[in-house]
N, C-alpha and C. Protein backbone atom coordinates (compact mmCIF):
# COMPACT_ATOMS: atom_id res chain seq x y z
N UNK A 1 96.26 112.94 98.29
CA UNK A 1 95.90 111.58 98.66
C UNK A 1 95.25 110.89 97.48
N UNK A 2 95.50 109.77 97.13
CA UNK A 2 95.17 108.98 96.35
C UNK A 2 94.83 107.70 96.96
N UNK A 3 93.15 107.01 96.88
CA UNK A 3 92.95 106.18 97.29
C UNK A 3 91.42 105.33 95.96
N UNK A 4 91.22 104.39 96.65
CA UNK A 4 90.15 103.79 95.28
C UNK A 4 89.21 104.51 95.39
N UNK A 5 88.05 104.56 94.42
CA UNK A 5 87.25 105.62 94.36
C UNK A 5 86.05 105.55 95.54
N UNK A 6 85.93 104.13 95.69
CA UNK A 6 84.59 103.99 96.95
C UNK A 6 85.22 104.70 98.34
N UNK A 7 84.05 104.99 98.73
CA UNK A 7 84.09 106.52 99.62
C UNK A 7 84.65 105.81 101.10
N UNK A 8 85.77 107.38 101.21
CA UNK A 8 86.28 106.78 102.72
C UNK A 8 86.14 108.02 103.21
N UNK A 9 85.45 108.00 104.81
CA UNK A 9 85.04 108.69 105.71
C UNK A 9 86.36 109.37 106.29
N UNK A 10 85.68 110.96 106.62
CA UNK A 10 86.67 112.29 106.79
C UNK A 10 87.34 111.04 108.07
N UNK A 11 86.61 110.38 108.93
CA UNK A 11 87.28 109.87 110.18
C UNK A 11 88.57 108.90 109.76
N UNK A 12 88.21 108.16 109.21
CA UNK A 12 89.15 107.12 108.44
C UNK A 12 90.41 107.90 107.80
N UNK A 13 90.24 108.84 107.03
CA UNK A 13 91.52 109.98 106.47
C UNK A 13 91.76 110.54 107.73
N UNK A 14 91.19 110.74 108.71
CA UNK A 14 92.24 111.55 109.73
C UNK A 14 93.08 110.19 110.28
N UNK A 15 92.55 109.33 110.22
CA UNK A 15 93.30 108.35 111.17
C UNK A 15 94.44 107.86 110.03
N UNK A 16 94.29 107.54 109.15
CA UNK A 16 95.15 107.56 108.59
C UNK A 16 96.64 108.32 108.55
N UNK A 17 96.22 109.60 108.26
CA UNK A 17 96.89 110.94 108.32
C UNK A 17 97.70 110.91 109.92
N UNK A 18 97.18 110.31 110.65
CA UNK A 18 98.09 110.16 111.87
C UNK A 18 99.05 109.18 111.93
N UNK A 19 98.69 108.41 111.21
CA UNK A 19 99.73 107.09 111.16
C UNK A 19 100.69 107.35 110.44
N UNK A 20 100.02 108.25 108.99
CA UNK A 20 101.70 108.93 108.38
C UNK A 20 102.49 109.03 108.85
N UNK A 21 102.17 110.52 110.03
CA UNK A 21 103.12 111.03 110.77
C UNK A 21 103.77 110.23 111.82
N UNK A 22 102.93 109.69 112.02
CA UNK A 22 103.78 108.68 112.84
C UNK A 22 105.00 107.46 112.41
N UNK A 23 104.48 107.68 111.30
CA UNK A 23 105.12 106.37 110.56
C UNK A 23 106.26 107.63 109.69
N UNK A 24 106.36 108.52 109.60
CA UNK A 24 107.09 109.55 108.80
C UNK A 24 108.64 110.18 110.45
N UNK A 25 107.84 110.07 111.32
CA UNK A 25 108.64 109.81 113.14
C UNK A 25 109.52 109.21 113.40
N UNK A 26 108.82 107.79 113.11
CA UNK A 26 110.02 106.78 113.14
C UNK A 26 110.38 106.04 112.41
N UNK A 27 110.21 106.47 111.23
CA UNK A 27 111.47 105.82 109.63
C UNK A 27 112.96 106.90 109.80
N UNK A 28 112.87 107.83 110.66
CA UNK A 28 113.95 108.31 110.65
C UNK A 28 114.94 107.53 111.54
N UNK A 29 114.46 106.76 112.37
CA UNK A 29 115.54 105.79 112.86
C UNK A 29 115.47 104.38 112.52
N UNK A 30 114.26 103.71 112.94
CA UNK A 30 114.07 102.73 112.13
C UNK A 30 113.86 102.60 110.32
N UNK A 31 114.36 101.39 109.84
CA UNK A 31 113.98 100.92 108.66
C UNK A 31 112.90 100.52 108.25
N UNK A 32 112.19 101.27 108.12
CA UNK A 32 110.62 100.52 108.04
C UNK A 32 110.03 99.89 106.46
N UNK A 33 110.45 100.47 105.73
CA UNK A 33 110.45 100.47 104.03
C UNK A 33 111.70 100.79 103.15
N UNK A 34 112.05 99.95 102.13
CA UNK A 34 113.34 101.15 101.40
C UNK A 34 112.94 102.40 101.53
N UNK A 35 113.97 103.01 101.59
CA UNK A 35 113.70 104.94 101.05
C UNK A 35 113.44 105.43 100.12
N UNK A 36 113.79 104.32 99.12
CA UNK A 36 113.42 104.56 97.46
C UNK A 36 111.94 104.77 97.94
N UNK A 37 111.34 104.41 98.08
CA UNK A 37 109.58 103.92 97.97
C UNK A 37 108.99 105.06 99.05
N UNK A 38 109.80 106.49 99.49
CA UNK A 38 109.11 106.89 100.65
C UNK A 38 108.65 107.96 99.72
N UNK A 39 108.87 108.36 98.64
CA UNK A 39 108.50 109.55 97.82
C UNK A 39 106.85 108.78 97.37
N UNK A 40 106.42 110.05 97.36
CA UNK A 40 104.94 109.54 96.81
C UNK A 40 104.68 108.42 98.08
N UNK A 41 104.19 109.11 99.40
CA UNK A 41 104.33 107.66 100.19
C UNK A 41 102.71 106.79 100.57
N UNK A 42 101.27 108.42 100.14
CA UNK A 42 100.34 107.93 100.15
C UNK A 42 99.90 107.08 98.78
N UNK A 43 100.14 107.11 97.89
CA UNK A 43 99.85 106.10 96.81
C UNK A 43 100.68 105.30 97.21
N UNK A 44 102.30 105.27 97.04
CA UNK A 44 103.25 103.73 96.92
C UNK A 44 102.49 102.72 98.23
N UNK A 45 102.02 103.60 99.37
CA UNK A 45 102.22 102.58 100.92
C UNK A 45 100.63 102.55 101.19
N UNK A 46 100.07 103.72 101.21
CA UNK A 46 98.97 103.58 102.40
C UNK A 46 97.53 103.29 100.87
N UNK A 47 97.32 104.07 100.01
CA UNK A 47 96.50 103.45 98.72
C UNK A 47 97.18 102.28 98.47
N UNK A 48 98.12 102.18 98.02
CA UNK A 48 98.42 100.41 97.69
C UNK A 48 98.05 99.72 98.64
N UNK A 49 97.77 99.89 100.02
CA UNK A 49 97.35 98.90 100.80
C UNK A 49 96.22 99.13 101.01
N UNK A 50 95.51 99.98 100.92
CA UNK A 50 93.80 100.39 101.33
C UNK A 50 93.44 99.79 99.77
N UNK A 51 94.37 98.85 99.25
CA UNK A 51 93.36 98.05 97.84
C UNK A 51 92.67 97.16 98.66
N UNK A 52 93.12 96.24 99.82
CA UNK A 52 93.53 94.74 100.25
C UNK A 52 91.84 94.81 100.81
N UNK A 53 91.74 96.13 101.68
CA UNK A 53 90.39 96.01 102.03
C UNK A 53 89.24 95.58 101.88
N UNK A 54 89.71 96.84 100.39
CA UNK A 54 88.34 97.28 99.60
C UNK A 54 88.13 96.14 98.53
N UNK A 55 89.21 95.27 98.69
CA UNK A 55 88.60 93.67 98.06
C UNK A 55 87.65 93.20 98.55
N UNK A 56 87.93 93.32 100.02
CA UNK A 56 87.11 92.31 100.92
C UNK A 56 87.06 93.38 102.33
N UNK A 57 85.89 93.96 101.79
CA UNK A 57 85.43 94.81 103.00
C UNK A 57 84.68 94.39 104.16
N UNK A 58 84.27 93.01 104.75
CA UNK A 58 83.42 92.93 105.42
C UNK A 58 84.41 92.74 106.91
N UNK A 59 83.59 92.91 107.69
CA UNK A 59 84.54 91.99 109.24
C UNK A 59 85.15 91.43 109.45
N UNK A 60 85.88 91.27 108.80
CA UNK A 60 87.04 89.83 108.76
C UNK A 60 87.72 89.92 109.74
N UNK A 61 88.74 88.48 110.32
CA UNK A 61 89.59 88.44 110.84
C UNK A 61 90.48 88.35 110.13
N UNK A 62 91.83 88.94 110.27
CA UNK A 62 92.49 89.05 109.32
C UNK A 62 94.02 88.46 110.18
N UNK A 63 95.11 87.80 109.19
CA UNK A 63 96.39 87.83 109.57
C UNK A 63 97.03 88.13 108.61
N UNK A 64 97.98 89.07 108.95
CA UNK A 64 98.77 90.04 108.33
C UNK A 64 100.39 89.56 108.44
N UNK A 65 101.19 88.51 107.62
CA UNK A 65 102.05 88.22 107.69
C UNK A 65 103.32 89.20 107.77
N UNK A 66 104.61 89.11 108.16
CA UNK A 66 105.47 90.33 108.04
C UNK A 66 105.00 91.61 108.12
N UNK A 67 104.41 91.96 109.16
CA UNK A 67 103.62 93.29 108.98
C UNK A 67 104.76 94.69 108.80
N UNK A 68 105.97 94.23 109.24
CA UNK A 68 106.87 95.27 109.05
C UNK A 68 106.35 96.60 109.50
N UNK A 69 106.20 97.65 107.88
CA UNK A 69 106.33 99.25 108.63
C UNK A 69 104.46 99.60 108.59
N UNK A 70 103.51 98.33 108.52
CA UNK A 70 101.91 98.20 108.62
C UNK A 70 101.25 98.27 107.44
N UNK A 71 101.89 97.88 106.32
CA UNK A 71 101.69 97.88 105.06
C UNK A 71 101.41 96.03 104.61
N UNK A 72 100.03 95.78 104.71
CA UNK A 72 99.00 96.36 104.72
C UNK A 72 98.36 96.42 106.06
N UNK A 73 98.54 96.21 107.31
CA UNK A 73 97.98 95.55 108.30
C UNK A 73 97.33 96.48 108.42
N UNK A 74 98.14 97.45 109.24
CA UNK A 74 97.96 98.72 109.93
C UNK A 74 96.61 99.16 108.98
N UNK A 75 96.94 99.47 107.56
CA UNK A 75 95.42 100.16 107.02
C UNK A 75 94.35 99.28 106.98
N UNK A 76 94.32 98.28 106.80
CA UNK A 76 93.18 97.66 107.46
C UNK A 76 92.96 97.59 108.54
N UNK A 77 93.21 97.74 109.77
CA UNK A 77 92.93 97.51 110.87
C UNK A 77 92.41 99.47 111.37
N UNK A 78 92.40 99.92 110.45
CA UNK A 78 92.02 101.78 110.33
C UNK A 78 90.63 101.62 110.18
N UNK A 79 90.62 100.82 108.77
CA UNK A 79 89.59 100.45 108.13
C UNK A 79 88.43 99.94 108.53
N UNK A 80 88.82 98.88 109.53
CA UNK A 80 87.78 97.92 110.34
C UNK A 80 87.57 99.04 111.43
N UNK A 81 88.53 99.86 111.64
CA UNK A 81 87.97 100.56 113.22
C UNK A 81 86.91 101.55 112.81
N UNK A 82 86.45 101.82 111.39
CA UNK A 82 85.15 102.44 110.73
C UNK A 82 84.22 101.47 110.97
N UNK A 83 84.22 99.77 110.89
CA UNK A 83 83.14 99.70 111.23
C UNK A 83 82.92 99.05 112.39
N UNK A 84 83.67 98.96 113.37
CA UNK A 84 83.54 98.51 114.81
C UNK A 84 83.67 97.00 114.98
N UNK A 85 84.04 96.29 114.03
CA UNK A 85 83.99 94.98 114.03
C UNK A 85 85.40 94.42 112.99
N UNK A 86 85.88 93.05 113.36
CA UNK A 86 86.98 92.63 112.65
C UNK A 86 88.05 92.59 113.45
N UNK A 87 89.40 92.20 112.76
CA UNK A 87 90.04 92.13 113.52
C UNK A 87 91.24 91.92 112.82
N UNK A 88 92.94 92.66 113.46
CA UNK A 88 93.94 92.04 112.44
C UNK A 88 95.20 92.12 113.20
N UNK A 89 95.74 90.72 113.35
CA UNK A 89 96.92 90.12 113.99
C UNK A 89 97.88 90.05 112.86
N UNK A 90 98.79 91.17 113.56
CA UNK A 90 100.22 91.80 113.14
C UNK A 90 101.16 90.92 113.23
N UNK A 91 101.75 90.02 112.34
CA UNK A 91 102.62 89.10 112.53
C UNK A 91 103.78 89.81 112.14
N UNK A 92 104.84 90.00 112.81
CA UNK A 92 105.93 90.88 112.95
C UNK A 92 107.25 90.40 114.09
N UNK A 93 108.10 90.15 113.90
CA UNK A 93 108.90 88.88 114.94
C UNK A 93 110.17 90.11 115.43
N UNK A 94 110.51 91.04 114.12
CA UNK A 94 111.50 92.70 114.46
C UNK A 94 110.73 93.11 115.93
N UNK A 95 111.72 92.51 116.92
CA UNK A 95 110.80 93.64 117.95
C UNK A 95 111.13 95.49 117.55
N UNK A 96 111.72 96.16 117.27
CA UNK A 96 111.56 97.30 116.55
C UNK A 96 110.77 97.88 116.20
N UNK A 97 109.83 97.14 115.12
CA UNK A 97 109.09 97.06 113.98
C UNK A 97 107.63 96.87 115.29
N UNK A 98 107.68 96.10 115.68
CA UNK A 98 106.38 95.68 116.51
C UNK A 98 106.27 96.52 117.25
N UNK A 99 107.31 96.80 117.96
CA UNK A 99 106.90 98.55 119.10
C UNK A 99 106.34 99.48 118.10
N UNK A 100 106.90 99.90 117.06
CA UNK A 100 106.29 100.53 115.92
C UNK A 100 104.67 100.27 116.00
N UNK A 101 104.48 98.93 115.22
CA UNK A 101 103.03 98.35 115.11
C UNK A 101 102.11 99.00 116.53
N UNK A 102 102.37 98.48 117.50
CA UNK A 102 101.62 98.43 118.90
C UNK A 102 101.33 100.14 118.87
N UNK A 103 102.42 101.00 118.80
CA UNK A 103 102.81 102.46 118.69
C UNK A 103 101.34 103.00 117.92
N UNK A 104 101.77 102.53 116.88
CA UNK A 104 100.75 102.73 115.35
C UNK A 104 99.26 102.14 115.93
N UNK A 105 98.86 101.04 116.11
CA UNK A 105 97.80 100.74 116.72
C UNK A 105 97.32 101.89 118.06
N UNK A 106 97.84 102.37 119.35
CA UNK A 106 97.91 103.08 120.31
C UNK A 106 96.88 104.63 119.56
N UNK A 107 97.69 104.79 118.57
CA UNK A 107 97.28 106.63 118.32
C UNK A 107 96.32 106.69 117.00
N UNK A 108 95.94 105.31 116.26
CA UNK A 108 95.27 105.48 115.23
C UNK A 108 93.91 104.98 115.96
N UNK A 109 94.06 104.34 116.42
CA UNK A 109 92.68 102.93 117.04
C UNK A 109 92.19 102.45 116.09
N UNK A 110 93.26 101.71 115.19
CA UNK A 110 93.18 100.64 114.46
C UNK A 110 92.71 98.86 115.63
N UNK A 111 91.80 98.45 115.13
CA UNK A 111 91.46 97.10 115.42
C UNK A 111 92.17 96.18 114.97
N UNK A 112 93.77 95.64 116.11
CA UNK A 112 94.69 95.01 115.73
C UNK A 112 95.63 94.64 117.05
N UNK A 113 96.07 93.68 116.88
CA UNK A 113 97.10 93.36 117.98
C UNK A 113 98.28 92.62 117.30
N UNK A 114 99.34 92.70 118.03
CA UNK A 114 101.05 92.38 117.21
C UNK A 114 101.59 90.99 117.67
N UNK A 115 101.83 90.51 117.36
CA UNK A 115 102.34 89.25 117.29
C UNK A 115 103.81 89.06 117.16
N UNK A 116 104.79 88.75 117.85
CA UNK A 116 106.39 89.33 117.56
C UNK A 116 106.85 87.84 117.67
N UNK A 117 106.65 86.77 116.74
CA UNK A 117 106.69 85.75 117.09
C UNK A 117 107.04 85.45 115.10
N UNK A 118 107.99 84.35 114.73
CA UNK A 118 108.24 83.86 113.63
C UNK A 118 106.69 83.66 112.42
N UNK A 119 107.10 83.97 111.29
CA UNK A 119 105.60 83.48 110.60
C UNK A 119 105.29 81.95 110.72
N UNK A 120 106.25 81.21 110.91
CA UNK A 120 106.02 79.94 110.65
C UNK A 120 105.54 79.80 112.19
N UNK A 121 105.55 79.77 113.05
CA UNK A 121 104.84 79.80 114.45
C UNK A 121 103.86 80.45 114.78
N UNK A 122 103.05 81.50 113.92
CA UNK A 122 102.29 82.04 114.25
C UNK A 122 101.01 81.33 114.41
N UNK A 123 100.61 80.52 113.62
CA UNK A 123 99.44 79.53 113.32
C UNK A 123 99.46 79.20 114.92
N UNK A 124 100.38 78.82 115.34
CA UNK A 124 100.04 78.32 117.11
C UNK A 124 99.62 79.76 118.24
N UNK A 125 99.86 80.85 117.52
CA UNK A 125 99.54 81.52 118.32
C UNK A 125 98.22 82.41 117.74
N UNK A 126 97.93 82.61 116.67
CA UNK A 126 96.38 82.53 116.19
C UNK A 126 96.00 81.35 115.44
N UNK A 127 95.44 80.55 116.07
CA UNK A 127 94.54 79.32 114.99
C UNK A 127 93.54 80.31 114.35
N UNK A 128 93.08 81.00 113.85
CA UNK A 128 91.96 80.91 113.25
C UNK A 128 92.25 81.98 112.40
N UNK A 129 91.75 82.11 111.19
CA UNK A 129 91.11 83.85 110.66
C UNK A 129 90.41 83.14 109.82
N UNK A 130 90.30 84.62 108.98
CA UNK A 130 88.80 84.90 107.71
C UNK A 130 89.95 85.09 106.52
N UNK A 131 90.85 86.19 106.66
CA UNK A 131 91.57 86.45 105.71
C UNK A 131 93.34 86.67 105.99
N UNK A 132 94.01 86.30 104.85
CA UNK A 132 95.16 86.59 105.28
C UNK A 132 95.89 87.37 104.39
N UNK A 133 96.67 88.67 104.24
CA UNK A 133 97.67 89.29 103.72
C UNK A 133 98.70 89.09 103.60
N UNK A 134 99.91 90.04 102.83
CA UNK A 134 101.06 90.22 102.55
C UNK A 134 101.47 90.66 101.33
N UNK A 135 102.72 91.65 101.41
CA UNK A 135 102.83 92.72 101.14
C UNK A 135 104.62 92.39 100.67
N UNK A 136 105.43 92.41 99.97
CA UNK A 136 106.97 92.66 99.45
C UNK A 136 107.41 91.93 101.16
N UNK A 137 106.86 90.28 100.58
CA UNK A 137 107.25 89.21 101.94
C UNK A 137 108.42 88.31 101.17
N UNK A 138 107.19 87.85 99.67
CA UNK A 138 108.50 86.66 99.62
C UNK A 138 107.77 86.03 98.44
N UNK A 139 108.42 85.20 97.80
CA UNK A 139 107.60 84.53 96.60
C UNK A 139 106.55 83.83 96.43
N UNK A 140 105.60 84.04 95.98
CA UNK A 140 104.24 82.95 95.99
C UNK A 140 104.18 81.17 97.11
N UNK A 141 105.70 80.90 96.04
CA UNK A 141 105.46 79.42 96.77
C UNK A 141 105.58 79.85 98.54
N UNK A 142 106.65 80.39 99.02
CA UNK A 142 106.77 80.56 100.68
C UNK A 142 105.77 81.05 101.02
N UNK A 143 104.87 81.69 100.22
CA UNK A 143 103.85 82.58 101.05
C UNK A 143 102.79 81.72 101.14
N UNK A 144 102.68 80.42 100.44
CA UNK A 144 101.61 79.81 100.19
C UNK A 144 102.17 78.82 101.61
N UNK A 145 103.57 78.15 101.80
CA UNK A 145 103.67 77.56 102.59
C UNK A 145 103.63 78.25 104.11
N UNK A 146 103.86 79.66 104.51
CA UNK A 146 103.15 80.34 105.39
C UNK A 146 101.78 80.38 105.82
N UNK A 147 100.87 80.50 104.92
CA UNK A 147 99.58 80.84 104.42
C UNK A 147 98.70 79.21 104.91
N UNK A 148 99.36 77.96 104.30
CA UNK A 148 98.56 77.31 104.63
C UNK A 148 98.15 76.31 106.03
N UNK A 149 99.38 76.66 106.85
CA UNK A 149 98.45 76.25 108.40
C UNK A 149 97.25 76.86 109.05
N UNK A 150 97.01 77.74 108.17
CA UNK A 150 95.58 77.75 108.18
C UNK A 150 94.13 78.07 107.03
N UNK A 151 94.91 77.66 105.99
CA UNK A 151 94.12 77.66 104.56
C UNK A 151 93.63 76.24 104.46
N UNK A 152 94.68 75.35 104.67
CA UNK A 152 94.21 74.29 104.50
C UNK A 152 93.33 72.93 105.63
N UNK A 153 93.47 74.41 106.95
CA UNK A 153 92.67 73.56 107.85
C UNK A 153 90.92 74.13 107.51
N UNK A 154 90.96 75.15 107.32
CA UNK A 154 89.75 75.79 106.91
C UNK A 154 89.61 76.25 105.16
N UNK A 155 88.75 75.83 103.99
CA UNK A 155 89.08 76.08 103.06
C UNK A 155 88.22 77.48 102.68
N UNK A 156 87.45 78.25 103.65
CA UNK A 156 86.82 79.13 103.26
C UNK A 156 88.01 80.35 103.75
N UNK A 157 89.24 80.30 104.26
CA UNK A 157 90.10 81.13 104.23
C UNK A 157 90.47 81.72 102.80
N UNK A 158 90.87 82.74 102.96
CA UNK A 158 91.58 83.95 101.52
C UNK A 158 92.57 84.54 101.50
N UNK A 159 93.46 84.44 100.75
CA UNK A 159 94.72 85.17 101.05
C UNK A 159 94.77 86.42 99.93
N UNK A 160 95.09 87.28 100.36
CA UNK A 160 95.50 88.55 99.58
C UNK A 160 96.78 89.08 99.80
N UNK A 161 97.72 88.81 98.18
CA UNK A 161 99.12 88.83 98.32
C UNK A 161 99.28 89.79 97.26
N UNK A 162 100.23 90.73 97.63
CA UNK A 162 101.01 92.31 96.58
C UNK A 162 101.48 91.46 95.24
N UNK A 163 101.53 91.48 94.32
CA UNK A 163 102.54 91.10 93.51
C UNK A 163 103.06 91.90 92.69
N UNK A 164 104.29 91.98 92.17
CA UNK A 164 105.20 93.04 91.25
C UNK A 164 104.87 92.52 90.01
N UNK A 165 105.13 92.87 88.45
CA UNK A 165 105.33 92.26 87.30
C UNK A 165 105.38 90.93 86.90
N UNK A 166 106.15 90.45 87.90
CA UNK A 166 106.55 88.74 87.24
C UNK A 166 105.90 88.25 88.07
N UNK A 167 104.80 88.19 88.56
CA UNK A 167 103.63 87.75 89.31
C UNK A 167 103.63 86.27 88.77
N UNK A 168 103.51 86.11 87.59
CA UNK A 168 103.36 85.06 86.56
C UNK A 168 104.09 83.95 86.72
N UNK A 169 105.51 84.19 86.72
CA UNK A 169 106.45 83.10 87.38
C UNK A 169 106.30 82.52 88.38
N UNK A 170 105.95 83.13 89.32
CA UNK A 170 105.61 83.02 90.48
C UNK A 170 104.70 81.93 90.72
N UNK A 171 103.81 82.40 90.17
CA UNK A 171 102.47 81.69 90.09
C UNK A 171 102.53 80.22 89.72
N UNK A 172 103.22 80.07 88.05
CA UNK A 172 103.61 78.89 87.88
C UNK A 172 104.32 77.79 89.09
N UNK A 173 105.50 78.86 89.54
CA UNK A 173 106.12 77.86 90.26
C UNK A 173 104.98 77.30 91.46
N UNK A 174 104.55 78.21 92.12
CA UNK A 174 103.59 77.98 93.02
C UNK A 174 102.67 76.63 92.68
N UNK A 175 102.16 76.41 91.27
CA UNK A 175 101.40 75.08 90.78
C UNK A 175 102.57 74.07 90.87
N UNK A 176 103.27 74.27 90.92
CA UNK A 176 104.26 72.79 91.05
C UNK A 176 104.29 72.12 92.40
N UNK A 177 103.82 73.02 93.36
CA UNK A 177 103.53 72.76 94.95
C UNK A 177 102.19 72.18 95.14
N UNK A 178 101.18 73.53 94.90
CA UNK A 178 100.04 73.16 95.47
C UNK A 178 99.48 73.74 94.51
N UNK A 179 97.73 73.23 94.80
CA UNK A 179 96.73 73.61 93.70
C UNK A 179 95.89 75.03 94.56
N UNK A 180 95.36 75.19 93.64
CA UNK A 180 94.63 76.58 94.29
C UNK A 180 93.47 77.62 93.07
N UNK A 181 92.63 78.25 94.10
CA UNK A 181 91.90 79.02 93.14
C UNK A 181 92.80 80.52 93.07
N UNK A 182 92.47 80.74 92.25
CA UNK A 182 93.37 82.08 91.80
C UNK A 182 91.88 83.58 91.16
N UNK A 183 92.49 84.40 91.68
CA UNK A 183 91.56 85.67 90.81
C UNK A 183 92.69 86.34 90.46
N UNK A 184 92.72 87.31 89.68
CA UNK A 184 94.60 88.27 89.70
C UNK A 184 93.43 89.87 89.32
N UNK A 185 93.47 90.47 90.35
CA UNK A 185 93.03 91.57 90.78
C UNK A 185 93.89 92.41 90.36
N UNK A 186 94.01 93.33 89.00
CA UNK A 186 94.83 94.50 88.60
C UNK A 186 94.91 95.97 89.65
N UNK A 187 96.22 96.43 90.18
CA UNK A 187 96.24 97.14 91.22
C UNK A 187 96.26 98.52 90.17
N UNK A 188 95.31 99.41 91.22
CA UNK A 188 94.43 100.64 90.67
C UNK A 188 95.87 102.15 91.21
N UNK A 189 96.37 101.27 91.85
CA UNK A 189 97.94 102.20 92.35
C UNK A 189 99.16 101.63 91.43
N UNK A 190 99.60 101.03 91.00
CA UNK A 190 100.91 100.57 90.51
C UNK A 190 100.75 99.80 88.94
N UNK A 191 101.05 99.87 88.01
CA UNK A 191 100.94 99.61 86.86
C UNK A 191 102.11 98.26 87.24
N UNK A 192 101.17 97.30 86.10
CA UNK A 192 101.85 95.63 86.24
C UNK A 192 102.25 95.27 87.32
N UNK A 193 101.27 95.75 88.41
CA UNK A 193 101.13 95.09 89.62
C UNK A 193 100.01 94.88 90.15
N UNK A 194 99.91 93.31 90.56
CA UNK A 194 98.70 92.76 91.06
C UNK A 194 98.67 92.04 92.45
N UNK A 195 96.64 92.04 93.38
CA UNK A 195 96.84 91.61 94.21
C UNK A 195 96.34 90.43 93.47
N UNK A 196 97.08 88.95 94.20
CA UNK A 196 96.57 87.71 93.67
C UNK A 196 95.58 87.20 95.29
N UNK A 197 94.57 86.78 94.56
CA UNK A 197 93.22 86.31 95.42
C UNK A 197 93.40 84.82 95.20
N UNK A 198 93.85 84.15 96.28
CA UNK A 198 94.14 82.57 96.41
C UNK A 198 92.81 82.32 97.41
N UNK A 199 92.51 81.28 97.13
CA UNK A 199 91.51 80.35 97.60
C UNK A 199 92.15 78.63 97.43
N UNK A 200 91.01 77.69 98.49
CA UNK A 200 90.76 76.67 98.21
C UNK A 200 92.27 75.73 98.12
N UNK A 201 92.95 76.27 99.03
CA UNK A 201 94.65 75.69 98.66
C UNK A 201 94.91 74.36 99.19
N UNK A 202 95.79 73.46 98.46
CA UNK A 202 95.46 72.08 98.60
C UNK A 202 97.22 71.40 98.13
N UNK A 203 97.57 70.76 99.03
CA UNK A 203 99.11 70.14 98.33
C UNK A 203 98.81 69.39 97.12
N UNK A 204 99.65 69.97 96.16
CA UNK A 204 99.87 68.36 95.61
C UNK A 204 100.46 67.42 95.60
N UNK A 205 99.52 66.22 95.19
CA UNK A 205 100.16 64.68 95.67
C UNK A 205 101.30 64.09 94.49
């Protein structure tokens, strides 16, 4: 197991360790991730996503766009069930994938509920969070136009998004849309890959 160095409780690794298997259960029928990416699956999946946390460890409410195979939802919502508080809505529309999620939630007691409803509709079905994720969804600009029915109603919202290498492009294009605060958080699992920390998001006129 490979995870960041700040300390995670024997309880938190068992729960984890259950979701593997569970998640190792049903990738044999469902598609949950390429297969390329299942080798090495605690660094590529479950440390690459136990970064998103340990950015922002406090109680948050969280929405977890495309939650797919719970990468990152699911490990945060492990995470928060260490400290009894928080919260993270699984946006996931694959009913497949969401029986999965609900499945995964059921046997870990992750603090989370699934949402099987379009990303662009989800905002009507949670108005609110603290923070929002995503994970190998989609390019900066869509994620920003996902992201902001509720970034830009509340500006103390945060988004924490995976990015591959060309993060950079991305980014640019993204300023041709909207303005925004940016941090670019170097990932401690994947070389020339970063999580980007958006704030303060705003169209431009």
């Amino acid at each position: 197991m490979q995870l960041n160095a700040k300390r995670v409780s024997r309880e938190t690794v068992d729960r984890l360790e259950r979701f593997e298997a569970l998640f190792q259960k049903w990738a044999r029928t469902i598609n949950l991730v390429a297969p390329s990416t299942k080798v090495d699956f605690w660094k590529r999946h479950i440390a690459d996503s136990a970064q998103i946390f340990q950015l922002s460890p406090e109680p948050a409410v969280w929405v977890d766009l495309g939650s797919g195979g719970g990468f990152p939802g699911i490990i945060t919502a492990i995470f928060l069930a260490e400290l009894g508080e928080g919260w993270v809505h699984l946006i996931e529309s694959n009913q497949k994938k969401a029986s999965f999620l609900r499945t995964a939630i059921a046997e870990t007691g992750g603090r989370a509920s699934v949402h099987p409803v379009r990303i662009e509709a989800a905002v009507q079905t949670v108005p609110r969070c603290d923070r929002i994720s995503a994970r190998a969804l989609a390019e900066l600009p869509l994620l920003l136009d996902y992201a902001s029915g509720w970034m830009l109603s509340n500006p103390a919202v945060k988004a924490y998004l995976h990015k591959g290498r060309d993060y950079a492009a991305e980014v640019d294009k993204a300023h041709g849309r909207w303005n925004f605060d940016l941090v670019q958080h170097a990932s401690v699992v994947e070389d020339d890959s970063v999580i980007l920390e958006v704030s303060q998001l705003q169209r431009r006129v």
